[in-house]
Protein backbone atom coordinates (compact mmCIF):
# COMPACT_ATOMS: atom_id res chain seq x y z
CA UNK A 1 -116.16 -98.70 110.70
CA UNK A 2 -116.27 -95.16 111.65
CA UNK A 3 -112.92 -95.13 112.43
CA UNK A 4 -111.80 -96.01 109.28
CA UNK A 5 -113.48 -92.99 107.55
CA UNK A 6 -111.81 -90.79 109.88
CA UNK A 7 -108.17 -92.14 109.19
CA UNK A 8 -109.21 -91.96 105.44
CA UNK A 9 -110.09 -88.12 105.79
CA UNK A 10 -107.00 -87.46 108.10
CA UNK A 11 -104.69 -89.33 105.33
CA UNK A 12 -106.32 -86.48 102.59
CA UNK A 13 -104.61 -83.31 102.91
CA UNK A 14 -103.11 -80.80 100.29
CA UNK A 15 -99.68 -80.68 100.87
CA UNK A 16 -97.86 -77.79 103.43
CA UNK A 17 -97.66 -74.45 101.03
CA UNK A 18 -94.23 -73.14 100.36
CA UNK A 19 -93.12 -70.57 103.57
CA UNK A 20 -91.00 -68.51 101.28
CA UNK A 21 -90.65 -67.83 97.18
CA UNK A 22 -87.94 -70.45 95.95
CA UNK A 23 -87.20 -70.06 91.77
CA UNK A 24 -87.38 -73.68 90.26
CA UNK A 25 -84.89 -72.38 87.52
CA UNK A 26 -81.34 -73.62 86.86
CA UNK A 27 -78.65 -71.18 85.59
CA UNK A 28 -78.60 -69.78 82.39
CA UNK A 29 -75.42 -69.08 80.30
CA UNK A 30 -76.80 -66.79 78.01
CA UNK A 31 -77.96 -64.34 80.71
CA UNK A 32 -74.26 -64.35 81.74
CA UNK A 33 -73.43 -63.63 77.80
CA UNK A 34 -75.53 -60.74 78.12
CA UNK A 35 -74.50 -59.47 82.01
CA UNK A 36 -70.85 -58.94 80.12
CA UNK A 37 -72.24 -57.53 77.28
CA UNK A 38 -73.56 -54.52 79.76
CA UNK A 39 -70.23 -54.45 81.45
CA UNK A 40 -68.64 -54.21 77.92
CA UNK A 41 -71.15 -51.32 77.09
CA UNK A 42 -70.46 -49.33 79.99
CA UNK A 43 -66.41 -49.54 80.13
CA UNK A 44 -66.86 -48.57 76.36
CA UNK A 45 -69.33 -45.79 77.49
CA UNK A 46 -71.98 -46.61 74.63
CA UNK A 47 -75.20 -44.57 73.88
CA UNK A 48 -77.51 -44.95 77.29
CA UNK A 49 -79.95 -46.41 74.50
CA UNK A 50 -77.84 -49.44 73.84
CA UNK A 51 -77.16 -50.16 77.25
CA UNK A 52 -80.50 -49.66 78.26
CA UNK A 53 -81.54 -52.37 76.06
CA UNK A 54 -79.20 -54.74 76.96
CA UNK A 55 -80.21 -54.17 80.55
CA UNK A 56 -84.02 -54.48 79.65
CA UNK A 57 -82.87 -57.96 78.24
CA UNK A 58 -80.75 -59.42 80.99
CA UNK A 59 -84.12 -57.69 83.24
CA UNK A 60 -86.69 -59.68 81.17
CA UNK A 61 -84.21 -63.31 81.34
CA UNK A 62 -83.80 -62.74 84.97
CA UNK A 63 -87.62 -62.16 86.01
CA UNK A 64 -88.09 -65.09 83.52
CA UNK A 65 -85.33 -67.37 85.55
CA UNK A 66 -86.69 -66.49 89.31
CA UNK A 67 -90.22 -67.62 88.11
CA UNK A 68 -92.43 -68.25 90.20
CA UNK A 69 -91.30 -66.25 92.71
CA UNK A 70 -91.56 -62.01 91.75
CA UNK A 71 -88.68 -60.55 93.25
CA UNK A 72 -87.17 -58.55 89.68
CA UNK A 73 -88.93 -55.58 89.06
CA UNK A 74 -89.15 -52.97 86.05
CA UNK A 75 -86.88 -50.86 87.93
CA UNK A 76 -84.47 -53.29 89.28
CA UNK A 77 -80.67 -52.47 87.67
CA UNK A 78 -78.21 -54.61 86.67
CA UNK A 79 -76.20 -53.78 89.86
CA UNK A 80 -78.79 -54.93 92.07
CA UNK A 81 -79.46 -58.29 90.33
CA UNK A 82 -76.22 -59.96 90.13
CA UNK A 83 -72.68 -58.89 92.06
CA UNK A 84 -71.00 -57.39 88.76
CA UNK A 85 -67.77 -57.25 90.71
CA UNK A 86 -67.79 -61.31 90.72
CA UNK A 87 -68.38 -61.58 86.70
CA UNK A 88 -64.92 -62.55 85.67
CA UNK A 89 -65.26 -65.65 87.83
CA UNK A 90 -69.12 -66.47 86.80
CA UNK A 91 -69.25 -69.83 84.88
CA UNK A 92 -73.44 -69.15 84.79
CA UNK A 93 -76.38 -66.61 86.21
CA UNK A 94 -79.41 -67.92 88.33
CA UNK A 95 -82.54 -65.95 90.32
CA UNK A 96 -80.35 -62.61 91.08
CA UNK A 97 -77.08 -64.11 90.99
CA UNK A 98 -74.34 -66.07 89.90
CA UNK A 99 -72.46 -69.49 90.10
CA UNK A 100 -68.85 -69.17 90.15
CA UNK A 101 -66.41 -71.48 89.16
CA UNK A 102 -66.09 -72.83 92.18
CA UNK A 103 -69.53 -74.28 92.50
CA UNK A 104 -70.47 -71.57 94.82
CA UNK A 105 -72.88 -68.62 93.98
CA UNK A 106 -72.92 -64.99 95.03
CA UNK A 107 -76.57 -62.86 95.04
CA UNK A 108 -77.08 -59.26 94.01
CA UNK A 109 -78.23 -56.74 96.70
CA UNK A 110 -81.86 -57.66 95.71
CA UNK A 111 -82.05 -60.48 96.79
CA UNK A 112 -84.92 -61.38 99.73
CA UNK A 113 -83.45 -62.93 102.41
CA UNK A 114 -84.41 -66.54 103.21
């Protein structure tokens, strides 16, 4: 009889906790939307105010996207989050970084390794 309480307490456990930060999110087209919406600010060289706030946007989409995990900060740039030199062939924008048409996805620079 004893034995069966202990294989009844062995068989309770919590499960493992997670080793490393993984966002639950799935890609989001209108952070892309907005990602070329800086670019288009900055070729056109608009007032550092507008740009500012479209970056403050795409900042407050992508910290929202990587949840639960806290890897975008308030001084994280737009640079750093995605690989702006990949936009053209983005299809959609995940946890600091995009998907490409391809299926595949490329990270920013800020992105922890795993």
């Amino acid at each position: 009889m004893r034995w069966l309480l202990v294989l009844a307490l062995a068989g309770c456990h919590e499960d493992a906790p997670r080793s490393a930060c993984e966002p639950t999110g799935t890609p989001q087209p209108k952070l892309l939307t907005l990602a070329r919406r800086h670019r288009t600010l900055v070729d056109q060289h608009a007032p550092n105010r507008d740009i500012k706030l479209v970056d403050d946007e795409l900042r407050l989409g992508m910290s929202v996207e990587c949840q639960p995990c806290s890897w975008v900060g308030d001084r994280l740039t737009v640079d750093e989050m995605l690989p702006m030199a990949r936009l053209d062939d983005a299809t959609a924008v995940t946890c600091l970084g995009l998907v490409l048409h391809d299926g595949t996805s490329v990270f920013g620079s800020a992105r922890p390794a795993r």
